[in-house]
Protein backbone atom coordinates (compact mmCIF):
# COMPACT_ATOMS: atom_id res chain seq x y z
CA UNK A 1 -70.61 -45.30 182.29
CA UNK A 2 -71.06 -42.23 180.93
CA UNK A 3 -69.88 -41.54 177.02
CA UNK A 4 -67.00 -39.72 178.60
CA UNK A 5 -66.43 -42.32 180.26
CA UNK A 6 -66.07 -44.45 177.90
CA UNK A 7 -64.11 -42.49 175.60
CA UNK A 8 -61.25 -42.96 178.59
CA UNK A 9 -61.70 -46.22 178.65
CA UNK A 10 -61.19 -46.51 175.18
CA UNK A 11 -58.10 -44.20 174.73
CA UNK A 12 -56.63 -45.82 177.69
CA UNK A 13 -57.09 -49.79 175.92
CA UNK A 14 -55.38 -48.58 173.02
CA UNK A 15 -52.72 -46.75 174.80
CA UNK A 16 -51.73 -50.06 176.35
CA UNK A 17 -52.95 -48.48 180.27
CA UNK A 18 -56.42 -49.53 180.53
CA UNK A 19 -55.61 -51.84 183.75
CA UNK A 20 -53.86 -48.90 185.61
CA UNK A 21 -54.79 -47.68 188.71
CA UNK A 22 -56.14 -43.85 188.57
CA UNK A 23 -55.94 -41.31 191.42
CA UNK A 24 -56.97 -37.60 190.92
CA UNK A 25 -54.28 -35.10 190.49
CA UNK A 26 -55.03 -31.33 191.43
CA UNK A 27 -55.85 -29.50 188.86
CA UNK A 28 -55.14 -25.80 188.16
CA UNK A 29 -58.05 -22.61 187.22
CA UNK A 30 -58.87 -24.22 183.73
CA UNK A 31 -61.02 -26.87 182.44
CA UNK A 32 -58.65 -29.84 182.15
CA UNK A 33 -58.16 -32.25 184.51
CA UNK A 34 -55.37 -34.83 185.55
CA UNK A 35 -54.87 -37.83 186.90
CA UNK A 36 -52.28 -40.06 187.86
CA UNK A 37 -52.07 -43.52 186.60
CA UNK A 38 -49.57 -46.56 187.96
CA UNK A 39 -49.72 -49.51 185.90
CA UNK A 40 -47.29 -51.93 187.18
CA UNK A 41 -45.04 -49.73 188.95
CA UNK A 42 -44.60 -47.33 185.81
CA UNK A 43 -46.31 -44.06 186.23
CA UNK A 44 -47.60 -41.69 183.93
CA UNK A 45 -50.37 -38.56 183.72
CA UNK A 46 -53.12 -38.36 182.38
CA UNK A 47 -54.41 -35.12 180.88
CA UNK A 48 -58.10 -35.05 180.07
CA UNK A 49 -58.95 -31.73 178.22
CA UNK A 50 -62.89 -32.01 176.96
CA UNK A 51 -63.15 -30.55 173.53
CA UNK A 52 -65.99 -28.78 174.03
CA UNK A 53 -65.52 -27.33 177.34
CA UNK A 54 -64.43 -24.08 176.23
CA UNK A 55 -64.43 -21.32 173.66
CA UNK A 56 -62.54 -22.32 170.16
CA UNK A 57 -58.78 -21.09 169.71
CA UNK A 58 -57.66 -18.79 167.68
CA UNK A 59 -57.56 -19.52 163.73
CA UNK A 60 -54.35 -18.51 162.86
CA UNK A 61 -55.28 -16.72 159.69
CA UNK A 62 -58.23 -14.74 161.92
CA UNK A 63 -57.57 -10.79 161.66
CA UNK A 64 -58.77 -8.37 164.67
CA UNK A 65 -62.31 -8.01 164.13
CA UNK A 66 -63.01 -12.22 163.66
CA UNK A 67 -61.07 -12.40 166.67
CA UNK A 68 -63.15 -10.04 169.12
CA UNK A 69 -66.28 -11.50 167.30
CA UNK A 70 -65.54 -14.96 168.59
CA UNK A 71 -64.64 -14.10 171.86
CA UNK A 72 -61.40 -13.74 174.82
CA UNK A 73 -59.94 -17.40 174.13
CA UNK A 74 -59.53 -16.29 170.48
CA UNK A 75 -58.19 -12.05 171.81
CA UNK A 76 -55.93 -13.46 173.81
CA UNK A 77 -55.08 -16.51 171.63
CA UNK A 78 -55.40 -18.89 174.19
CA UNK A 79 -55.10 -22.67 173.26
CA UNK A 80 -58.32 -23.29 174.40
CA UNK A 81 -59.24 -27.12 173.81
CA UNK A 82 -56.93 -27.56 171.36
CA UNK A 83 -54.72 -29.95 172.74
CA UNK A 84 -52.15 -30.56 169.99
CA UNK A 85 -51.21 -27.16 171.37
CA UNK A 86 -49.10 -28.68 174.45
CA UNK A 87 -48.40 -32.05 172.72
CA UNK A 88 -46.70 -29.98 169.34
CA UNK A 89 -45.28 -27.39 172.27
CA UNK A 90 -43.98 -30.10 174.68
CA UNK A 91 -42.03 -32.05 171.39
CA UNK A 92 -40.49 -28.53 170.95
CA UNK A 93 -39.46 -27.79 174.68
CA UNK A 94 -38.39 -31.06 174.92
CA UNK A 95 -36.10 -30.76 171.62
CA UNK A 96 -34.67 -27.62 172.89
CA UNK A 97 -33.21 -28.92 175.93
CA UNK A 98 -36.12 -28.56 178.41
CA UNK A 99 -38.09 -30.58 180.82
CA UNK A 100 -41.64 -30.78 179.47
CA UNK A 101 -43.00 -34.14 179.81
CA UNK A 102 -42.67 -36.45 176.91
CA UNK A 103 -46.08 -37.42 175.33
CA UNK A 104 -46.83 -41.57 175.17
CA UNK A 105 -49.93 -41.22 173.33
CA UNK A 106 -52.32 -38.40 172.41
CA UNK A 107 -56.06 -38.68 170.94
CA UNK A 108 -56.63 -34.78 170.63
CA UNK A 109 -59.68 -34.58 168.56
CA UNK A 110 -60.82 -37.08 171.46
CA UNK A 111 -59.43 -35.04 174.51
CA UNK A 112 -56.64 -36.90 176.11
CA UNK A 113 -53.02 -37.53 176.54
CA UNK A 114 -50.80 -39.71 178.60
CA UNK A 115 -47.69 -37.92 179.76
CA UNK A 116 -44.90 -38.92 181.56
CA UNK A 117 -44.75 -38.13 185.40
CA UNK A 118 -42.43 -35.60 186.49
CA UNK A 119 -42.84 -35.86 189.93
CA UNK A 120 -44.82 -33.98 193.02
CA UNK A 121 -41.74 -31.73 193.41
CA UNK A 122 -42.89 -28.49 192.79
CA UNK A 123 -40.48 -25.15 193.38
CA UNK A 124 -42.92 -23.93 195.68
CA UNK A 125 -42.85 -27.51 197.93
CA UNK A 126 -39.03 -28.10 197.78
CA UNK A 127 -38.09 -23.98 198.99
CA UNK A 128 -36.53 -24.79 202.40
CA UNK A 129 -35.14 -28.22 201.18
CA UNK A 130 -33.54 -26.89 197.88
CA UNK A 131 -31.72 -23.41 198.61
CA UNK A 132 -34.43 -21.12 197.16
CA UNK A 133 -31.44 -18.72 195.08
CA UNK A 134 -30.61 -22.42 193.53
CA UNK A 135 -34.15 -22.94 192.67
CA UNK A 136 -34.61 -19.96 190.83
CA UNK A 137 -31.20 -19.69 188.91
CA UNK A 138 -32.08 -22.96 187.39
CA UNK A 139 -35.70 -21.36 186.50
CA UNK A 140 -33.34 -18.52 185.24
CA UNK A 141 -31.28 -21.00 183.18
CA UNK A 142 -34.48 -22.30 181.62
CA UNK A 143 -35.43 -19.22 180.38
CA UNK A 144 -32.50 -18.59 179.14
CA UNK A 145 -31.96 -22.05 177.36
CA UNK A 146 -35.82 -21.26 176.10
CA UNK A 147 -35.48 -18.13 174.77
CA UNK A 148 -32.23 -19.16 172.84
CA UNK A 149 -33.91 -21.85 171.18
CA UNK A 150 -36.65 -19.58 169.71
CA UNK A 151 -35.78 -19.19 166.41
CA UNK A 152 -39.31 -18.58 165.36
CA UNK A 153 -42.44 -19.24 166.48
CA UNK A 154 -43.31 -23.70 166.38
CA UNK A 155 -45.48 -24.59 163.51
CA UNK A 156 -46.70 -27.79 162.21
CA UNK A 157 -50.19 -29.31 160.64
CA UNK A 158 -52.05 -29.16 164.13
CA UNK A 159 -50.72 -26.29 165.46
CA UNK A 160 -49.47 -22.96 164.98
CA UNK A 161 -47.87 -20.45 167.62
CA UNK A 162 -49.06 -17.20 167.24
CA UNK A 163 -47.58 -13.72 167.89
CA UNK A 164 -48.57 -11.84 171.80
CA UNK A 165 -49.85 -9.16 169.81
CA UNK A 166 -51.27 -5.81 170.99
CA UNK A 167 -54.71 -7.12 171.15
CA UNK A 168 -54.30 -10.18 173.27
CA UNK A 169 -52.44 -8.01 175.67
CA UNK A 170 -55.20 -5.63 175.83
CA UNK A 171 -57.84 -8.31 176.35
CA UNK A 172 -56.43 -9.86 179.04
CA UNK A 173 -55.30 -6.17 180.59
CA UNK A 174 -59.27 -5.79 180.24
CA UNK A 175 -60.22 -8.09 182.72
CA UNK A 176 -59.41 -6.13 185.86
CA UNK A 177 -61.93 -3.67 184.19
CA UNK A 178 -64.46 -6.62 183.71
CA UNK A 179 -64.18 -7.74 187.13
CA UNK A 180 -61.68 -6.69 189.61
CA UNK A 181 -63.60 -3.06 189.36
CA UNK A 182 -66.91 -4.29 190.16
CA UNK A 183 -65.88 -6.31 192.42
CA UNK A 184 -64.13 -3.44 194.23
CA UNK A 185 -66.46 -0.70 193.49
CA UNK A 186 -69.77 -2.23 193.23
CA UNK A 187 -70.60 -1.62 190.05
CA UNK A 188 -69.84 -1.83 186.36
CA UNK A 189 -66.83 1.13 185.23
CA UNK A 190 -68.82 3.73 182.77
CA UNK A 191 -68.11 3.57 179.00
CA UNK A 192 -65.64 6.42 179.75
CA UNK A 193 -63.65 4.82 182.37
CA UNK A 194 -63.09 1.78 180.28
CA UNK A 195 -61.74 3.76 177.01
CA UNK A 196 -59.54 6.16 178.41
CA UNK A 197 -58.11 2.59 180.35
CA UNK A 198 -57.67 0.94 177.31
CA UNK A 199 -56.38 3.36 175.30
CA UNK A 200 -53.60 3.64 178.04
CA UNK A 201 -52.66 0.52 177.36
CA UNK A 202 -52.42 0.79 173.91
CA UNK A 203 -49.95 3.85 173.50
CA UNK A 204 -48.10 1.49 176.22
CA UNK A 205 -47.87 -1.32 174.23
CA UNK A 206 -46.68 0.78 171.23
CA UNK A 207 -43.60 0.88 173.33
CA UNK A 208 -42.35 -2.82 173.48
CA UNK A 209 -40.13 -4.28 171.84
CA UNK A 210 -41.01 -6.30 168.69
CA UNK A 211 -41.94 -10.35 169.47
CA UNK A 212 -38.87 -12.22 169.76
CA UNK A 213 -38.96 -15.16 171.94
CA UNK A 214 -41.28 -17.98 173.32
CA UNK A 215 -43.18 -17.21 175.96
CA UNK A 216 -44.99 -19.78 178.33
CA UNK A 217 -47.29 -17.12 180.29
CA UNK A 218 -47.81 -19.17 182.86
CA UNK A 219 -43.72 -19.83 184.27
CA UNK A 220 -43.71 -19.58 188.24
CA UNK A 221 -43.02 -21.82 190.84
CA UNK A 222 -46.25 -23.56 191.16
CA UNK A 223 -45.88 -24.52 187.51
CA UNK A 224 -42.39 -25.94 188.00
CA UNK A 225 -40.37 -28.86 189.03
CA UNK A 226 -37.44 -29.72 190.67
CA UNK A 227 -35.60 -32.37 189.17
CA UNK A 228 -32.22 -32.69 190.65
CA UNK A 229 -31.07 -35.97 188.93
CA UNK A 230 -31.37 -33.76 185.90
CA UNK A 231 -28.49 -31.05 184.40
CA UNK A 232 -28.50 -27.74 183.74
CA UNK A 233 -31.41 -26.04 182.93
CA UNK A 234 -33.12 -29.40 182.33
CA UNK A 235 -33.42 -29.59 185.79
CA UNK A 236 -36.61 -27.10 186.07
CA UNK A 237 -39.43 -29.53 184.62
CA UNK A 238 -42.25 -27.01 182.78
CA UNK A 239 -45.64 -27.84 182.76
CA UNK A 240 -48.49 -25.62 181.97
CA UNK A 241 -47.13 -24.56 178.76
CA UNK A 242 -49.98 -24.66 175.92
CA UNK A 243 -51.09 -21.12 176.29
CA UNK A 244 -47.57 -20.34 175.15
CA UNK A 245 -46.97 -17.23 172.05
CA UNK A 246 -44.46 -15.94 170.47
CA UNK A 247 -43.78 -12.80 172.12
CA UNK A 248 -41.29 -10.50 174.58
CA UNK A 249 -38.33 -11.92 177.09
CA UNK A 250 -39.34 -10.38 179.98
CA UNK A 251 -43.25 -11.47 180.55
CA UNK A 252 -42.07 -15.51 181.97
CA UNK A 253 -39.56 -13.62 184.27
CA UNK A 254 -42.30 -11.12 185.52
CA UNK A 255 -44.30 -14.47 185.84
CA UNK A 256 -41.76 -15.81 188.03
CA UNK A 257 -40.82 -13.26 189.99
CA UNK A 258 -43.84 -11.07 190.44
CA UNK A 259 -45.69 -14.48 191.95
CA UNK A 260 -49.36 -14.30 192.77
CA UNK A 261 -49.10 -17.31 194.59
CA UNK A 262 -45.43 -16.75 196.93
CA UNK A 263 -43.52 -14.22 198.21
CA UNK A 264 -40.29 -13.35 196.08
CA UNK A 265 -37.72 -11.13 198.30
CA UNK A 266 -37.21 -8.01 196.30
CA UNK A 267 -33.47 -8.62 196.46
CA UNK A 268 -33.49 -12.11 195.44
CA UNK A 269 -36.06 -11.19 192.48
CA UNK A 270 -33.59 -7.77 191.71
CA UNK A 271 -30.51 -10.82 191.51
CA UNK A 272 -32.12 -13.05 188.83
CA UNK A 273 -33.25 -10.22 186.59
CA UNK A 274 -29.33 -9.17 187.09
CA UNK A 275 -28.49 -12.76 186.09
CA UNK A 276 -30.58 -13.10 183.30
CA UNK A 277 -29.13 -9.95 181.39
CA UNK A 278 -26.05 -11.33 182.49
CA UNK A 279 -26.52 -14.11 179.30
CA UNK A 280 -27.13 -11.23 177.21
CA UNK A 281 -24.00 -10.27 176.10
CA UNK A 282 -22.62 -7.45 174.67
CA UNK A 283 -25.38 -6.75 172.31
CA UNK A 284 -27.98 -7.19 175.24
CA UNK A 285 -30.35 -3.59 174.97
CA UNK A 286 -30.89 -3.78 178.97
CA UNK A 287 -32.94 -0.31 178.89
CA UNK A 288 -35.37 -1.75 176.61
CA UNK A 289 -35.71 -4.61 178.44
CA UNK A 290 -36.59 -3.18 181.43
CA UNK A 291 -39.19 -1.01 179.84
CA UNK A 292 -40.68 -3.92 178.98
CA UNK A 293 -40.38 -5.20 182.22
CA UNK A 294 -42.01 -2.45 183.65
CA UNK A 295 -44.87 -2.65 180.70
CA UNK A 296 -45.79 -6.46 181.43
CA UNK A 297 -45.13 -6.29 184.75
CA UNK A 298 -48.61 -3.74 185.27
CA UNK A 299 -50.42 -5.59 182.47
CA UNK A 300 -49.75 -9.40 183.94
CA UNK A 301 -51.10 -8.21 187.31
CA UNK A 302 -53.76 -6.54 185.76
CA UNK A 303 -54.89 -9.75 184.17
CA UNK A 304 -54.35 -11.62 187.10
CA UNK A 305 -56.79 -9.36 189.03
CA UNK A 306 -59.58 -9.68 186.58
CA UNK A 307 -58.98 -13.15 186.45
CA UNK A 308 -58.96 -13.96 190.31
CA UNK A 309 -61.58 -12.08 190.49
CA UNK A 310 -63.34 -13.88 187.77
CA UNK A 311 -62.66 -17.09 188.99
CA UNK A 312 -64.09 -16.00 192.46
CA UNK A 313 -67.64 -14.13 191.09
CA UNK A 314 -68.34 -16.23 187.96
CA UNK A 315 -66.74 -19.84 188.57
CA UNK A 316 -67.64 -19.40 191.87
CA UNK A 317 -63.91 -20.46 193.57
CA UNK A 318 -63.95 -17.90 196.30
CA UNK A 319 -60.55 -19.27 197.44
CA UNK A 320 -58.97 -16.85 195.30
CA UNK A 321 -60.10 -14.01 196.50
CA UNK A 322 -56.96 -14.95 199.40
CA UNK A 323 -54.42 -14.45 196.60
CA UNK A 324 -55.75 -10.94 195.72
CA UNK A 325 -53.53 -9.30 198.65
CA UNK A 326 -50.56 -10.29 197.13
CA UNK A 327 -51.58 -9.29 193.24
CA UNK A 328 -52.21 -5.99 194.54
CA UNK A 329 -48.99 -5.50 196.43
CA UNK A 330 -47.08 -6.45 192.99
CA UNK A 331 -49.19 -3.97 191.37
CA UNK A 332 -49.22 -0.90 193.47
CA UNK A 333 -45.03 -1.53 192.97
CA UNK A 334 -46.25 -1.95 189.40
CA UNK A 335 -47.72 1.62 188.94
CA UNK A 336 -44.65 2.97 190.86
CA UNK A 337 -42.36 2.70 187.58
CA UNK A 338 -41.86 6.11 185.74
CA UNK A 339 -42.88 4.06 182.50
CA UNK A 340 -46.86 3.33 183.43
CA UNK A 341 -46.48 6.94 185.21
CA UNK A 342 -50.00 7.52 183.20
CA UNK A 343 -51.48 4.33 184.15
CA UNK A 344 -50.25 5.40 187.69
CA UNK A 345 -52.11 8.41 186.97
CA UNK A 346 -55.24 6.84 186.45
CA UNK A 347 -55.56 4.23 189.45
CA UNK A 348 -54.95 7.27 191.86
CA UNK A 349 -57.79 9.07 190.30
CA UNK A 350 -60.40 6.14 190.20
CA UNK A 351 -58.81 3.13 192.26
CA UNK A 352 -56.89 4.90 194.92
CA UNK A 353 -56.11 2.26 197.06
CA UNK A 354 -53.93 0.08 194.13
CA UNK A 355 -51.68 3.32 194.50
């Protein structure tokens, strides 16, 4: 056995699950992996997340220049292998009236937790067998239920949520630069090219609203289940989760509805945006919200073309080059709203074809 290996093993014994039986569960474009465990008819998950396997987190006290010194995971504040990131997240989700799976036992210096199993039931499976307007009300009503809950961002001793600052927007709006535009073009953007984008995005950003409410980053169908035996808003189990900052309402419902991995009819995605502001109330600024709909619409599908794009050149998963198609579509609609007209501006100069 190898050491890591045996470090299962061990956190397994003194769970009380070292006799289950293991399958492999499909994991998703990061470096943990899952499987599924049945120990007497009882299921559960298991998360293994090596602690070495990628770039640190960000320190919480790190200002701007520590951050781009050590590297995107700590620009973009992205959990990295800190995994008391989703077990301190999921206690909060799951205090708030969500569906995140409760945690049976954690070792996170170590690299693993056991989770309870929500089920094979994914939105994007059950469309066709659950009415698909039902399905994504109840994602609606999670939001919802999330963003009322945020009263400030979820601290404790192992973790801290940060803010979705202005840089880790930029960093990950950088990526298409990094490599979507080589990929397209052939070669590397010039020094030029890559200011005048970022600085685009920065007098954009200057425009959203302050950070108000948890955000998940990665909320979309593929990411949640259906659990019908469940009520309300409870019944959308979230998963996926430990990336998640304190930051603006409308990035989870661009994630949801601007899908790289479905289609989402215009009209049905035009209805839940309608019935989320419809929670707002009175007070609800609906204009600024759908600038900054407009805003993280263009930057989330610019990160998701750097990072498809990534994952295909560097991590060698060519697989999602097939996804690009779609990401495109989403942003060429994107660049069509008056408030990125400049970012608009640029694409039809140097990337013609996104307009």
């Amino acid at each position: 056995m190898s050491d890591r290996d045996e470090a299962r093993q061990d956190f397994l014994k003194a769970a009380g699950w070292e006799k289950a039986a293991a399958a492999p569960l499909a994991g998703d474009a990061s470096t943990r992996s899952y499987q599924r465990l049945n120990l007497d008819g009882r299921p559960a998950v298991l998360m293994i997340a090596p602690p070495r396997a990628e770039a640190p987190a960000c320190p919480p006290e790190a200002d701007e220049g520590a951050r781009r010194a050590l590297g995107y995971n700590a620009m973009a504040r992205l959990a990295g292998p800190n995994l008391n990131a989703f077990t301190s997240l999921s206690k909060a989700l799951r205090e708030g009236g969500l569906s995140a799976p409760e945690i049976y036992a954690a070792d996170p210096a170590a690299g693993f937790a056991l989770l309870e199993d929500l089920g094979d039931d994914l939105f994007a499976r059950v469309v066709g067998r659950v009415d698909e307007e039902t399905l994504y009300r109840t994602a609606i009503e999670a939001l919802v239920r999330l963003h009322e809950g945020a009263a400030g961002p979820v601290r404790g001793e192992a973790y801290a949520m940060l803010d979705y600052d202005a840089l880790a927007l930029e960093a990950e709006a950088a990526l298409l630069m990094e490599w979507y535009w080589p990929l397209k073009k052939g070669a590397a953007a010039s020094n030029d090219q890559f200011t005048e984008y970022l600085s685009l995005w920065r007098e954009l950003f200057q425009n959203l609203s302050a950070p108000h409410v948890y955000v998940l980053r990665d909320f979309h169908a593929e990411n949640l289940l259906w659990l019908p035996d469940r009520e309300g808003p409870a019944r959308a189990g979230v998963i996926d989760f430990q990336d998640a900052l304190y930051g603006h309402a409308a990035y989870d419902l661009v994630s949801l509805l601007e899908d790289a991995r479905r289609d989402v009819d215009p009209i049905l995605a035009e209805k839940m945006i309608a019935y989320y502001e419809s929670f707002g109330g009175a007070q609800f600024d609906r204009q600024g919200f759908q600038r900054d709909y407009a805003i993280l619409a263009a930057q989330r599908n610019a990160k998701i073309l750097g990072i498809f794009a990534r994952l295909a050149k560097r991590d060698h998963k060519p697989r999602y080059l097939d996804l690009l198609p779609r990401v495109e579509a989403h942003f060429r609609r994107d660049l069509a709203r008056p408030e990125v007209a400049p970012l608009r501006a640029f694409f039809a100069k140097h990337l013609p074809e996104l307009v």
